[in-house]
Protein backbone atom coordinates (compact mmCIF):
# COMPACT_ATOMS: atom_id res chain seq x y z
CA UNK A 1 -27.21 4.59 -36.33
CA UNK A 2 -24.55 6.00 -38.52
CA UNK A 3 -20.35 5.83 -38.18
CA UNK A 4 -18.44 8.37 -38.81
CA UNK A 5 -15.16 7.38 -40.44
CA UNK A 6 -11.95 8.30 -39.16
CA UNK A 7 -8.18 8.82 -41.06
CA UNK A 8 -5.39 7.26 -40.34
CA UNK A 9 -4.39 9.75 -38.90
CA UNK A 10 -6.60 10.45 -36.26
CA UNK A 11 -6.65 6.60 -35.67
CA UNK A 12 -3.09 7.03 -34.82
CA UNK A 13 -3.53 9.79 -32.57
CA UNK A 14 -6.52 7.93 -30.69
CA UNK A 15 -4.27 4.99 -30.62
CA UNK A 16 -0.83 6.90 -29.38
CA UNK A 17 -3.38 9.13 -26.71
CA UNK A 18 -4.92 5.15 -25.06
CA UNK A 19 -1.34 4.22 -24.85
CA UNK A 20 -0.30 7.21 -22.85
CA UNK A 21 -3.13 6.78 -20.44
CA UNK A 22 -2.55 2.94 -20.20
CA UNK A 23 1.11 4.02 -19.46
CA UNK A 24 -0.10 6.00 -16.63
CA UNK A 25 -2.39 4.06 -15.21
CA UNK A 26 0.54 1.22 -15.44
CA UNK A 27 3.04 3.53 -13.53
CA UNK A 28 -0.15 4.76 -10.89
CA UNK A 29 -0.90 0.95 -10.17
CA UNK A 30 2.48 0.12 -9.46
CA UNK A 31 3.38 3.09 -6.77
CA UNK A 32 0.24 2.00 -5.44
CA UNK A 33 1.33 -1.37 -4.95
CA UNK A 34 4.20 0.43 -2.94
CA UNK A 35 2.48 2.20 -1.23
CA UNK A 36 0.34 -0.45 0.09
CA UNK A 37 3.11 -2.98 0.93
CA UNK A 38 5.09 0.01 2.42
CA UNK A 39 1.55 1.05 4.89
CA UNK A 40 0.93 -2.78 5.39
CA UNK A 41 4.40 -2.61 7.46
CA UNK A 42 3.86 0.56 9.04
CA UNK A 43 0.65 -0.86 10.26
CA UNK A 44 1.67 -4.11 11.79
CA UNK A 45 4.41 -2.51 13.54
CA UNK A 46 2.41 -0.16 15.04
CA UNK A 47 0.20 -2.44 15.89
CA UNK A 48 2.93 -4.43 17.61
CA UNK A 49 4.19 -1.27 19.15
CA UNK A 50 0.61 -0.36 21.01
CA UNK A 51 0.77 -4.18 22.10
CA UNK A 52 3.74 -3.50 23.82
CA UNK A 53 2.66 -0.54 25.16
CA UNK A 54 -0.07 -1.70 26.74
CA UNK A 55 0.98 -4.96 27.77
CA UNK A 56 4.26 -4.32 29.07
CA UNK A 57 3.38 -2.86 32.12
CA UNK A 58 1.47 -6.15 33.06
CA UNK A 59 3.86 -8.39 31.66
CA UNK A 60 6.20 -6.83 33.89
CA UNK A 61 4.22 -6.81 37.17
CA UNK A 62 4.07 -10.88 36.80
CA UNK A 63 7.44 -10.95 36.35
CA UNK A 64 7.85 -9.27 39.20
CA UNK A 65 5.01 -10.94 41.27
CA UNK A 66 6.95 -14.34 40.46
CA UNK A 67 9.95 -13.25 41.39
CA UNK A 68 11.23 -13.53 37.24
CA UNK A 69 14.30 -11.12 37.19
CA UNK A 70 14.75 -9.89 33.39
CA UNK A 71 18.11 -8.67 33.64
């Protein structure tokens, strides 16, 4: 198995390219985080929502059926 030296140079340039793509992958981790936290909400209130939804109507016929008045 042989190596094949490098320059300086090109060491550099290897070096400076890594360090762009660890940048990115930096900045793409934390809009993911975002993202996540921001779809995390979206999904518990719509899971609250469809709760609601489908147990209002009930909710509201006991209310009714005990003679609750919700105003």
């Amino acid at each position: 198995m042989t190596y094949k030296t490098i320059t300086p140079e090109q060491f550099l340039a290897d070096a400076r390219a890594w360090d762009i793509k660890r940048r990115a992958m930096r900045r793409a981790a934390f809009f993911e985080a975002i993202f996540n936290i921001f779809m995390a909400v979206f999904s518990i209130a719509f899971i609250a929502l469809t709760c609601v939804t489908i147990a209002g109507p009930g909710v509201l016929a006991a209310a009714a059926f005990f003679g609750v008045t919700l105003h």
